[in-house]
N, C-alpha and C. Protein backbone atom coordinates (compact mmCIF):
# COMPACT_ATOMS: atom_id res chain seq x y z
N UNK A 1 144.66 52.25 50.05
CA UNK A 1 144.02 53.50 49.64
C UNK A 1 144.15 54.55 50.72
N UNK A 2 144.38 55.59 50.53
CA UNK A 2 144.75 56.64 51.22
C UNK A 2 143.20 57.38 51.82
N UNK A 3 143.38 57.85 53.06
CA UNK A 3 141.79 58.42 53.26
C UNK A 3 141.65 59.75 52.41
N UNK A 4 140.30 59.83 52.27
CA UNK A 4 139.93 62.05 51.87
C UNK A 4 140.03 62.60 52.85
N UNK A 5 140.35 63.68 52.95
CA UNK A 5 139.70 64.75 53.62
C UNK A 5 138.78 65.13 53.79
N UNK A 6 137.75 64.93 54.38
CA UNK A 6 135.75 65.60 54.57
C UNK A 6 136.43 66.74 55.03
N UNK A 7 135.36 67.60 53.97
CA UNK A 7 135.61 69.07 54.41
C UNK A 7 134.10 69.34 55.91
N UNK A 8 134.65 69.89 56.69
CA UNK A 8 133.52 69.61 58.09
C UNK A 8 132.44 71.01 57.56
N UNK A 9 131.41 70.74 58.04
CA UNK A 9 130.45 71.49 57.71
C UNK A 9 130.19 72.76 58.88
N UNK A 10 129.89 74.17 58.51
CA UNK A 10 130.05 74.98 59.72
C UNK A 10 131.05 75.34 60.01
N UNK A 11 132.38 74.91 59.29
CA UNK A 11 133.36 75.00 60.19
C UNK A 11 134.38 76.87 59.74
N UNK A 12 134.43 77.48 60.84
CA UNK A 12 134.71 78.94 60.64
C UNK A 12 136.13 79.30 60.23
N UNK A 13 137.07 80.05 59.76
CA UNK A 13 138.47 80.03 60.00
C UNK A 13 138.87 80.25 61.41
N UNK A 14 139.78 80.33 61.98
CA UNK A 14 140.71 80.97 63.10
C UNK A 14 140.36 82.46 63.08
N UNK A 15 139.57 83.71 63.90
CA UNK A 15 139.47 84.57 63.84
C UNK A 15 140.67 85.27 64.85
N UNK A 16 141.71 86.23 64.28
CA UNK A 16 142.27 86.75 65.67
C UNK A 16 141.95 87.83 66.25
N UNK A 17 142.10 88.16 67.49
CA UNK A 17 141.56 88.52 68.46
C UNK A 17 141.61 89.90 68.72
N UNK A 18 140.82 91.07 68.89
CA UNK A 18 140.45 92.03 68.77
C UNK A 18 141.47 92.84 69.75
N UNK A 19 141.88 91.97 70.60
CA UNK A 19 142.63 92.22 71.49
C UNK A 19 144.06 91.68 71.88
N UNK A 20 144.15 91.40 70.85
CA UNK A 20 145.61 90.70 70.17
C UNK A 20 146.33 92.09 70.22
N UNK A 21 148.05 91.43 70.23
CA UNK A 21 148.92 92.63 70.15
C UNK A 21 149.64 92.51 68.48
N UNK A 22 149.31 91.73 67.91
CA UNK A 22 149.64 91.64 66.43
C UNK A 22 149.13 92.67 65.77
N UNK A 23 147.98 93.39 66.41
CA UNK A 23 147.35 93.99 65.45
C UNK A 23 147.41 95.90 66.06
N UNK A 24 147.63 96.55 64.82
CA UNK A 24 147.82 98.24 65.25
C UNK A 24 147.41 98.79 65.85
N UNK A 25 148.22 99.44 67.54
CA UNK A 25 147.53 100.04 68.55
C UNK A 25 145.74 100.62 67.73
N UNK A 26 146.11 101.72 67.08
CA UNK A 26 144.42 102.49 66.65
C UNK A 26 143.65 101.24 66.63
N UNK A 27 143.59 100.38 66.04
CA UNK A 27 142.64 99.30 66.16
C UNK A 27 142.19 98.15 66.72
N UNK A 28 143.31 98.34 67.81
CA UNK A 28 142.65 97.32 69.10
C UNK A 28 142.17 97.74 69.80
N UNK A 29 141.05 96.67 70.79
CA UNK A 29 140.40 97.43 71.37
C UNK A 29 141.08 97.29 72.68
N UNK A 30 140.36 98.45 73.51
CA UNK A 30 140.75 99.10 74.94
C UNK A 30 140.75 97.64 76.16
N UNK A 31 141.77 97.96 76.65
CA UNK A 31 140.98 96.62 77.78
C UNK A 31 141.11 97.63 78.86
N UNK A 32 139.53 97.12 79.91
CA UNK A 32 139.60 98.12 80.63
C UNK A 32 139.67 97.51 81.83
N UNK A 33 140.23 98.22 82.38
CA UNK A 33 141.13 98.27 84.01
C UNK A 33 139.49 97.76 85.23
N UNK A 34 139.77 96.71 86.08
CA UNK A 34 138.81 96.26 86.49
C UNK A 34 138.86 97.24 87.96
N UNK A 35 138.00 97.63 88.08
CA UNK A 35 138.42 98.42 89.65
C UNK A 35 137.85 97.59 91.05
N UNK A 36 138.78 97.75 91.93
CA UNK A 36 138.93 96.96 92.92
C UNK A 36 137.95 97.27 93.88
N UNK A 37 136.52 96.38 94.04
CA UNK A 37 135.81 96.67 95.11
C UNK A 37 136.08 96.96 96.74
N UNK A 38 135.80 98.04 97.05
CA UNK A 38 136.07 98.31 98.52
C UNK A 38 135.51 97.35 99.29
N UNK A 39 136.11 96.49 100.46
CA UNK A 39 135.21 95.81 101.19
C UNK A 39 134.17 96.52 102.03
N UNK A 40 134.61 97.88 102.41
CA UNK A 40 133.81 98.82 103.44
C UNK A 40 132.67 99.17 102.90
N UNK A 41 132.71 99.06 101.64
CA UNK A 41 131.77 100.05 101.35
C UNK A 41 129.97 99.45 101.20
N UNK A 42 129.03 100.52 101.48
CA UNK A 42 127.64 99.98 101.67
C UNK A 42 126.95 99.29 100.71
N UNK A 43 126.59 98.52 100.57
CA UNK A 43 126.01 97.39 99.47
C UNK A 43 124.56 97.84 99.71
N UNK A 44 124.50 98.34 98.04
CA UNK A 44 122.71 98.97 97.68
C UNK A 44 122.14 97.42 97.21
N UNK A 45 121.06 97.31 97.30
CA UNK A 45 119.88 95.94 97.28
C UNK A 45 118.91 96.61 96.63
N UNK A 46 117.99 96.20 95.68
CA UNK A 46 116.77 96.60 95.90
C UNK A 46 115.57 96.03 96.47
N UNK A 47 114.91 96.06 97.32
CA UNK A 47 113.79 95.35 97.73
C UNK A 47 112.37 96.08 96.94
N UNK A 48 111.84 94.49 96.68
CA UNK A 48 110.54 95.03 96.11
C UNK A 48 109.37 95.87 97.15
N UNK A 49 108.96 96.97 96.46
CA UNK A 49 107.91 97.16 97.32
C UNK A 49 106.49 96.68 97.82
N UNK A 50 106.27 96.12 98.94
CA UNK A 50 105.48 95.77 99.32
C UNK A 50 104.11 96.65 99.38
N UNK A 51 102.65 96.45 99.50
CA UNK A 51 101.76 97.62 99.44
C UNK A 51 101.97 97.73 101.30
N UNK A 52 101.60 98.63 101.82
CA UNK A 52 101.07 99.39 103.39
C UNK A 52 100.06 98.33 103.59
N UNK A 53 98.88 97.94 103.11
CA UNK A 53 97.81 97.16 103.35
C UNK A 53 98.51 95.66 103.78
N UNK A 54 99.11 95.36 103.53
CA UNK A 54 99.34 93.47 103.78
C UNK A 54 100.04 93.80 105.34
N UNK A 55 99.59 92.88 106.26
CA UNK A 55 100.32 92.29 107.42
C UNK A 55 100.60 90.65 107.04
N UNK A 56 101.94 90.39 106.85
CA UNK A 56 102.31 89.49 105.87
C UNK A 56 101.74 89.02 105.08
N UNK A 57 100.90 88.32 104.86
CA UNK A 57 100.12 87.33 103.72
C UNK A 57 98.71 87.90 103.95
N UNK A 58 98.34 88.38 105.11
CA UNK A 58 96.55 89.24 105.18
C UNK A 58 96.53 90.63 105.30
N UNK A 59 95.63 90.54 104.10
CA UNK A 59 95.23 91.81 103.86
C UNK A 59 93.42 92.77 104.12
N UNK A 60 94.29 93.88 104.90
CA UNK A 60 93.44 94.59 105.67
C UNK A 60 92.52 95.08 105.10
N UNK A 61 92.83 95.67 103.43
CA UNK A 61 91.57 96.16 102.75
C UNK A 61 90.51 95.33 102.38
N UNK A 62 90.86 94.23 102.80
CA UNK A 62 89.52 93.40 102.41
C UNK A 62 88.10 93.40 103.56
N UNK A 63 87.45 93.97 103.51
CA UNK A 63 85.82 93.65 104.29
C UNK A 63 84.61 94.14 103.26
N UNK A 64 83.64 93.67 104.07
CA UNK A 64 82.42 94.08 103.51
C UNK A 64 81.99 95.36 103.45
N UNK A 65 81.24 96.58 102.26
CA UNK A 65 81.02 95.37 101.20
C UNK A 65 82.13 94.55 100.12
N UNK A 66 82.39 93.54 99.93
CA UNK A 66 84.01 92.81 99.01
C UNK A 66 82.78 93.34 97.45
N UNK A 67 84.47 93.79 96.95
CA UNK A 67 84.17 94.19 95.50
C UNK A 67 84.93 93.09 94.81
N UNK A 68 84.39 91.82 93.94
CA UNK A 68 84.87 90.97 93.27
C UNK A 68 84.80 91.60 91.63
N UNK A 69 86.01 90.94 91.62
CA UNK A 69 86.28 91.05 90.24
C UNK A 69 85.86 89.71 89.43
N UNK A 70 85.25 89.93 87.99
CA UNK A 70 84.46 88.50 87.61
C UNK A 70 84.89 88.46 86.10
N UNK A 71 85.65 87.03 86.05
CA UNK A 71 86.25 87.11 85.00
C UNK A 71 85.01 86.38 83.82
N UNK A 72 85.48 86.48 82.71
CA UNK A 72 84.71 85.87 81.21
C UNK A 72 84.03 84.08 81.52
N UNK A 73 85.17 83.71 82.02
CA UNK A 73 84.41 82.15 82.09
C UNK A 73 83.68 81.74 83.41
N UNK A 74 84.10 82.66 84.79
CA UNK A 74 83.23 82.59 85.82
C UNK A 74 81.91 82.72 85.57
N UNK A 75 81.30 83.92 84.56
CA UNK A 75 79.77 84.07 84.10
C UNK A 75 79.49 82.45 83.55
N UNK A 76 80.34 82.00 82.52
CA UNK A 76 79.63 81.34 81.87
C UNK A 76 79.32 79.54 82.76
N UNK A 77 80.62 79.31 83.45
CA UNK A 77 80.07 78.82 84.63
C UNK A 77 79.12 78.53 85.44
N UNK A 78 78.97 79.76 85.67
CA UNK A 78 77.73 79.88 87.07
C UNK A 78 76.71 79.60 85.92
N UNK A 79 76.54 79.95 84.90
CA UNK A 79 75.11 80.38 83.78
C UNK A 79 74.95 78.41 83.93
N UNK A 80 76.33 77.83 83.43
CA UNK A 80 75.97 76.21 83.66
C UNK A 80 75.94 75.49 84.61
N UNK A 81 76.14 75.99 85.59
CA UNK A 81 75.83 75.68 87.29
C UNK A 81 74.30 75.76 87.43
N UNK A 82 74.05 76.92 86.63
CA UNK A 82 72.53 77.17 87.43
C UNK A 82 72.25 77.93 88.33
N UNK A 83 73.40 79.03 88.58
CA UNK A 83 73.71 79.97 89.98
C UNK A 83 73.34 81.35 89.66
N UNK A 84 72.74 81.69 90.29
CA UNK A 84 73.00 83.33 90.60
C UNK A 84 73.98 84.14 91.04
N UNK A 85 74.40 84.91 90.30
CA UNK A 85 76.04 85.42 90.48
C UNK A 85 75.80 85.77 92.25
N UNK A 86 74.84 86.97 92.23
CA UNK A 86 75.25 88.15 93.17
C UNK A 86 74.85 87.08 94.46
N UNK A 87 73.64 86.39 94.31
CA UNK A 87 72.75 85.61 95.57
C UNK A 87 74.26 84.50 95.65
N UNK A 88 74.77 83.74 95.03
CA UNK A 88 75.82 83.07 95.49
C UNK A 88 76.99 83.41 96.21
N UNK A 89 77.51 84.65 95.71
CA UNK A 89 78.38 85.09 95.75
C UNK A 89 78.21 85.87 97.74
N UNK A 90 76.90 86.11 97.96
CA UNK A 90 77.01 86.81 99.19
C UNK A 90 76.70 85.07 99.75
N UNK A 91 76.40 84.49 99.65
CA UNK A 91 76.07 83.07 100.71
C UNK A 91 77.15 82.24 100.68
N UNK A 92 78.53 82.59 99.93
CA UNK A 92 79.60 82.11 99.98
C UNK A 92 80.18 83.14 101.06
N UNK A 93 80.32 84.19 100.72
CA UNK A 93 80.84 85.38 101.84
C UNK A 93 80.12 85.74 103.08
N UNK A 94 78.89 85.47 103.05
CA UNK A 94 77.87 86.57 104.08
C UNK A 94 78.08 87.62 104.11
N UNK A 95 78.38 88.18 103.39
CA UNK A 95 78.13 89.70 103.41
C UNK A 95 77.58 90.36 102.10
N UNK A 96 77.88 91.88 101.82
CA UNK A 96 77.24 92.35 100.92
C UNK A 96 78.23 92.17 99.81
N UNK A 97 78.51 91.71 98.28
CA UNK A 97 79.64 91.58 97.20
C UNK A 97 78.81 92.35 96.27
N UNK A 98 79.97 93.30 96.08
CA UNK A 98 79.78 94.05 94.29
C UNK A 98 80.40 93.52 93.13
N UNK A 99 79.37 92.83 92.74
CA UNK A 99 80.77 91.80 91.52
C UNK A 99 80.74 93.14 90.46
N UNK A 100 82.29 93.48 90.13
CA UNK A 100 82.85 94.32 89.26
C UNK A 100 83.21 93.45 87.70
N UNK A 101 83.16 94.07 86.84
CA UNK A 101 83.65 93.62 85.19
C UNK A 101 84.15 94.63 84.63
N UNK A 102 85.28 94.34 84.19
CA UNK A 102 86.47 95.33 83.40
C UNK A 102 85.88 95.72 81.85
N UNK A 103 86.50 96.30 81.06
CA UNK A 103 85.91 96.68 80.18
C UNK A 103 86.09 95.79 78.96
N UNK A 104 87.71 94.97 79.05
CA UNK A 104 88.35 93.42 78.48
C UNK A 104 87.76 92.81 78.62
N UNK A 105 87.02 92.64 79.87
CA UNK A 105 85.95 91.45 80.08
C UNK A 105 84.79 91.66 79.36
N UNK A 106 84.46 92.61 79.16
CA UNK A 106 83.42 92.79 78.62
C UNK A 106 83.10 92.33 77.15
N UNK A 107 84.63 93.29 76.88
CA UNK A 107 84.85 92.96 74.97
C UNK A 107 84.81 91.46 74.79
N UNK A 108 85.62 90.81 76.16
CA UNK A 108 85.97 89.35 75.51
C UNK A 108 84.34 88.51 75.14
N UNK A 109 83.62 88.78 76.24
CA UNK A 109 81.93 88.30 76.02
C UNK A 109 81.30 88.83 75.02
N UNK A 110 81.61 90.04 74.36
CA UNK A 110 80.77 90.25 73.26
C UNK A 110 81.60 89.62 71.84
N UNK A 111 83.06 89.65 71.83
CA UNK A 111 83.43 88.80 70.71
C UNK A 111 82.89 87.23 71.28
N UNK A 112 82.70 86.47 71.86
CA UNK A 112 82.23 85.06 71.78
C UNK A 112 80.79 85.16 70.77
N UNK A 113 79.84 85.84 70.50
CA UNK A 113 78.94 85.67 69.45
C UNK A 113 77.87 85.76 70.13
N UNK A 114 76.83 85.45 69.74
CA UNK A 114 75.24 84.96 69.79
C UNK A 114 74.87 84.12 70.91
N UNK A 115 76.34 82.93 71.08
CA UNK A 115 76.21 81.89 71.60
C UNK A 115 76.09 82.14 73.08
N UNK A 116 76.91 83.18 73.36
CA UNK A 116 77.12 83.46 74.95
C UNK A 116 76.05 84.58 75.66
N UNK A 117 75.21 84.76 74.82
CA UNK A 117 74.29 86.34 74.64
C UNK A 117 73.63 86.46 76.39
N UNK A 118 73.56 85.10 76.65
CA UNK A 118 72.73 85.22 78.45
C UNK A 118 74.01 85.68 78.99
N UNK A 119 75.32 85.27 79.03
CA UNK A 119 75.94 86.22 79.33
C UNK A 119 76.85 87.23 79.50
N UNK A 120 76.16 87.90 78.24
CA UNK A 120 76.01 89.22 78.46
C UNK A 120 74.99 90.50 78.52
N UNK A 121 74.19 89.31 78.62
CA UNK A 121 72.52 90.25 79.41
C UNK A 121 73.15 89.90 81.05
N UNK A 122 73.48 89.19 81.44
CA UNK A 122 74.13 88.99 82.77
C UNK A 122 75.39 90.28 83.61
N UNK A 123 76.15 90.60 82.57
CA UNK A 123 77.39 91.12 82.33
C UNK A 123 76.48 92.83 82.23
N UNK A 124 75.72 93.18 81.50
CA UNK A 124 75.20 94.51 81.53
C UNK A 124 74.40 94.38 82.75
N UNK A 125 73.62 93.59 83.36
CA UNK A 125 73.18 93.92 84.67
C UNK A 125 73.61 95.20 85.82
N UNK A 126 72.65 96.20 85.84
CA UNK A 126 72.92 97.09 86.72
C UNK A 126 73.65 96.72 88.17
N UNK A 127 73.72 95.22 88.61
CA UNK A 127 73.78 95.01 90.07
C UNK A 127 75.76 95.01 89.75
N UNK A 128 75.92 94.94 87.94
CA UNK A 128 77.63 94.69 88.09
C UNK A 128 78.24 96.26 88.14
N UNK A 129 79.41 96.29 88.45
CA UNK A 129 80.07 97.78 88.33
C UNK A 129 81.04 97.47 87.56
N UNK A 130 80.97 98.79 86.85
CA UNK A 130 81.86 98.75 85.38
C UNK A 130 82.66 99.58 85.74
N UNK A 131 83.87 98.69 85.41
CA UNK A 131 85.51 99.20 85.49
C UNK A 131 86.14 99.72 84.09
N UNK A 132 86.79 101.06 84.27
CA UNK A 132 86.78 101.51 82.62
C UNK A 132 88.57 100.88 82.26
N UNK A 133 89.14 100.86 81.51
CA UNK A 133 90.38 99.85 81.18
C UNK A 133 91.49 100.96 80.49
N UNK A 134 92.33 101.25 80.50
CA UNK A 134 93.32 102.72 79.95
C UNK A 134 93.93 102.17 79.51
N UNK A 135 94.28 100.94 79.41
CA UNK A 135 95.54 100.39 78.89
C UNK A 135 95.31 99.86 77.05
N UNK A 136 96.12 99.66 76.56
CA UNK A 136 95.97 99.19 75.21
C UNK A 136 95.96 97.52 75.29
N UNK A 137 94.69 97.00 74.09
CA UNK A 137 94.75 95.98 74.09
C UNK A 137 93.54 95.30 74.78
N UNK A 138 92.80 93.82 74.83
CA UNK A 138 91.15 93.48 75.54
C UNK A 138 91.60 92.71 75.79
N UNK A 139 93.21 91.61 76.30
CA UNK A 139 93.35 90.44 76.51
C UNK A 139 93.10 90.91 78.64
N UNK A 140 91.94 89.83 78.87
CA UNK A 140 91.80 89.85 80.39
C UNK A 140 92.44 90.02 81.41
N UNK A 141 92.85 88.50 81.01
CA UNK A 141 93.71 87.99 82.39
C UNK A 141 94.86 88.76 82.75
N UNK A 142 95.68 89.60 81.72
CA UNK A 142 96.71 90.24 81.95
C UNK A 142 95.78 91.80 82.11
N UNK A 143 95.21 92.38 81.91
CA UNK A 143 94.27 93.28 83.12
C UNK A 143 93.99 92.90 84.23
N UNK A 144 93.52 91.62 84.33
CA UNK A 144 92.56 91.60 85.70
C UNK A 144 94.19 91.56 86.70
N UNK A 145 94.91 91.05 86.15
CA UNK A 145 96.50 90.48 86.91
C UNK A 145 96.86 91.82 87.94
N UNK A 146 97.16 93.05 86.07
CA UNK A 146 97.79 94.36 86.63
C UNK A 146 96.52 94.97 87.66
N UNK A 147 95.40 95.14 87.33
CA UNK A 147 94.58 95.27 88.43
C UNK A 147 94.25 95.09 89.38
N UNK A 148 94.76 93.65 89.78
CA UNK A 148 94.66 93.64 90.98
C UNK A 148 96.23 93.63 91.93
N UNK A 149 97.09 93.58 91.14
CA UNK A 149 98.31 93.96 91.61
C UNK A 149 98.27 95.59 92.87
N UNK A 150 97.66 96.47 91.52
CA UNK A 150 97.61 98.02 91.81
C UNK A 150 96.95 97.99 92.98
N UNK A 151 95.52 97.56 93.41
CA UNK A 151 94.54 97.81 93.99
C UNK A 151 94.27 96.57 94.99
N UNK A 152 94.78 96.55 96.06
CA UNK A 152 94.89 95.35 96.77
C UNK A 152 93.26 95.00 97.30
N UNK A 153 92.13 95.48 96.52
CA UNK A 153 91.11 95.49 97.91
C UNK A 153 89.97 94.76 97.18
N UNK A 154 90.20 93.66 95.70
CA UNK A 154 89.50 92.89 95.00
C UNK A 154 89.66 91.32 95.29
N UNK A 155 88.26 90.86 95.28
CA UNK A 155 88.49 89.50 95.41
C UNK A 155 88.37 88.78 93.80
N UNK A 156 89.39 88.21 93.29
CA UNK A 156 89.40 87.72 91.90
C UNK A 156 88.65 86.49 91.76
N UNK A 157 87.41 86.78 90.81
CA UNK A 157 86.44 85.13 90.61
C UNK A 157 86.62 84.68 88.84
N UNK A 158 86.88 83.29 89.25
CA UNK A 158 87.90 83.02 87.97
C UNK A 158 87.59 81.47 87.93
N UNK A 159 87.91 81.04 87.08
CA UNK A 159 87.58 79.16 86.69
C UNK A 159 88.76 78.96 85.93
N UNK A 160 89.91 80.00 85.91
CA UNK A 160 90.55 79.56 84.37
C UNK A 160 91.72 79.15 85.25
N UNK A 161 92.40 77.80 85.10
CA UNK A 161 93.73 77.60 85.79
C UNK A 161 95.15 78.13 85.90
N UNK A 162 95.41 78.48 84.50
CA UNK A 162 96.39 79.10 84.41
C UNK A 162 96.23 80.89 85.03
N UNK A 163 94.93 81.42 84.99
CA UNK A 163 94.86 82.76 85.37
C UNK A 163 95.03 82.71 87.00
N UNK A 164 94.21 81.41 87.75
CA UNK A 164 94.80 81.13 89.26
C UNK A 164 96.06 80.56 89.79
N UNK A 165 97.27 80.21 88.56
CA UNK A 165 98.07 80.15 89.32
C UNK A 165 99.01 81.60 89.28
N UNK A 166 98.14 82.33 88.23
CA UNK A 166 99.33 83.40 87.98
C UNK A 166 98.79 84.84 89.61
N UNK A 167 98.10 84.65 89.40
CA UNK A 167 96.75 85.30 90.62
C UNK A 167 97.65 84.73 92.64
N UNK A 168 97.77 83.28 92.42
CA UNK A 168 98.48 83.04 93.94
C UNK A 168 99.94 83.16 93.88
N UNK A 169 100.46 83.78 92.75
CA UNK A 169 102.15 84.57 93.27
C UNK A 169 102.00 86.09 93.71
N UNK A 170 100.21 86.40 93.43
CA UNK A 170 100.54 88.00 93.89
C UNK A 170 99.90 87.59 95.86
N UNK A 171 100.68 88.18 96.37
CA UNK A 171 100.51 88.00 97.93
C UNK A 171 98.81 89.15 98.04
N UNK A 172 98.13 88.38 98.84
CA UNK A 172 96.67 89.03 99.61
C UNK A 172 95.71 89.27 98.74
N UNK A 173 95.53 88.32 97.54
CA UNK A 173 94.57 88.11 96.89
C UNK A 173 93.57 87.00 96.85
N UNK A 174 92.79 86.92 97.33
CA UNK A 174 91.75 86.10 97.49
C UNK A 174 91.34 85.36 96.14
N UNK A 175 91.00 84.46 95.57
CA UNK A 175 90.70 83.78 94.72
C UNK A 175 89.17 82.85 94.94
N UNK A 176 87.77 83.50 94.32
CA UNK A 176 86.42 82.66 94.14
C UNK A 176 86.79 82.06 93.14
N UNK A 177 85.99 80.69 93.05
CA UNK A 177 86.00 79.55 92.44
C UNK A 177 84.92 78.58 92.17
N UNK A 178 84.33 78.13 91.65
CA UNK A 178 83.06 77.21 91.57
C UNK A 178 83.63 75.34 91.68
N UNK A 179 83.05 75.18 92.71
CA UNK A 179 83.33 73.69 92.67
C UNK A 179 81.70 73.11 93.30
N UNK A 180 81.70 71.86 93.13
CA UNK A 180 80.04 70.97 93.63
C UNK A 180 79.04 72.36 93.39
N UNK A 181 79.06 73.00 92.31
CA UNK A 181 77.59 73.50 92.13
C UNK A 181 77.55 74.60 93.51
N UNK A 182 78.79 75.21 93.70
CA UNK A 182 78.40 76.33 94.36
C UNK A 182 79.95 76.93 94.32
N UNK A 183 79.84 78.37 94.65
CA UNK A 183 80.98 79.16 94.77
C UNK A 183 81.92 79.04 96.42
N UNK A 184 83.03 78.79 95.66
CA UNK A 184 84.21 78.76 97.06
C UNK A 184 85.39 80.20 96.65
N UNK A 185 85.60 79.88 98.47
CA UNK A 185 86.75 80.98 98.81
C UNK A 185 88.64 80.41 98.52
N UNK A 186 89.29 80.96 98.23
CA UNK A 186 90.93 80.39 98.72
C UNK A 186 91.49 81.37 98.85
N UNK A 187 92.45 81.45 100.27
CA UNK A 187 93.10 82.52 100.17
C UNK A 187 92.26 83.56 100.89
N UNK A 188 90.99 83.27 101.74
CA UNK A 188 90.55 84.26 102.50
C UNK A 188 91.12 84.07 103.93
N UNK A 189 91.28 85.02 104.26
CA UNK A 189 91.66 85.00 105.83
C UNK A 189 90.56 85.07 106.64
N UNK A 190 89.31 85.60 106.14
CA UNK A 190 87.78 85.61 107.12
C UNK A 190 87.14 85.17 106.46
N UNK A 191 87.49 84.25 105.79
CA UNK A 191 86.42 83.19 105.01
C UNK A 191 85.05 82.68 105.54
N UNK A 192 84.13 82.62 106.66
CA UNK A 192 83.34 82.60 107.30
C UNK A 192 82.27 81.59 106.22
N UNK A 193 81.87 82.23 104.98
CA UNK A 193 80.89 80.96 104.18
C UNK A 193 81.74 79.88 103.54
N UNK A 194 82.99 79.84 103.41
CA UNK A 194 83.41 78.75 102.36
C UNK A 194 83.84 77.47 103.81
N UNK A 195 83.36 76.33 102.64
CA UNK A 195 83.51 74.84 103.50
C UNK A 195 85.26 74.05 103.64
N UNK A 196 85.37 74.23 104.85
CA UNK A 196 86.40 73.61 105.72
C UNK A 196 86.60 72.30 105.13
N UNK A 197 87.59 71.79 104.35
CA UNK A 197 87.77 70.59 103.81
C UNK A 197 88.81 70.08 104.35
């Protein structure tokens, strides 16, 4: 018995080539002439810009009073810790902290419901400073990111993992954190309250 032929599946004709000489000057296309790099000549780079504030990895705008930035799940955290934002937050630092909340942050605590309501009696507290938001859109973490990109002189307080690893590729940002029932530093250069491990 003789074999079939399987017709193959997918399979395209022979297309010829745009740049074939079979086919009428008007409708081929151009091939274009590669031009020969000068060896002399000055090679442009771009380097990213760095801010004025960083002396390599530390950054100068940071002292007291530190204006922290406080993300959606840091409140709710501390609320199950049992902590006092502002009283923790200076006995981790010793000094004076203005914990700041964006206006994303804000929205994101009032869409959670009923459930989260302590905090956002926490979150309206006169002791926080309200950051107004220009950009389109209430998703956080990509505010708090570009924000602190712009403005090198925030310490970012955060519990969410993926928002801290995206947070330690930007150089001279400090990162608060809650671990054993109290707030820690990473990434401070005058860290003075957080524990030496």
């Amino acid at each position: 018995m003789g074999k079939r032929k399987t017709k193959k599946f997918a399979s395209m004709k022979r297309m010829i080539s745009l740049k074939d000489q079979r086919i009428k000057e008007k409708d081929r296309t151009k091939v274009l002439a590669k031009k020969k790099k000068d060896p002399s000549e000055i090679k442009e780079k771009e380097v990213p810009k760095y801010p004025s504030c960083l002396f390599f990895q530390y950054n100068t705008q940071l002292g007291p009073p530190y204006h922290i930035l406080v993300d959606t799940n840091f409140i709710n955290f501390s609320i199950k810790a049992k902590l006092d934002i502002v009283q923790s937050m200076m006995d981790c630092l010793y000094a004076k902290c203005i914990p700041c909340i964006t206006d994303c942050v804000m929205a994101e605590i009032e869409k959670l419901g009923m459930k989260y309501r302590v905090a956002l009696r926490i979150a309206k507290d006169p002791q926080f400073e309200r950051l107004p938001c220009t950009h389109k859109g209430t998703y956080a973490d990509d505010c708090l990111v570009q924000r602190v990109t712009q403005h090198k002189c925030y310490i970012l307080a955060t519990v969410d993992r993926d928002l801290k690893r995206r947070i330690r590729k930007i150089p001279g940002v400090p990162i608060m954190y809650i671990s054993n029932h109290r707030f820690n530093i990473e990434r401070m250069p005058d860290d003075y309250g957080a524990p030496r491990f």
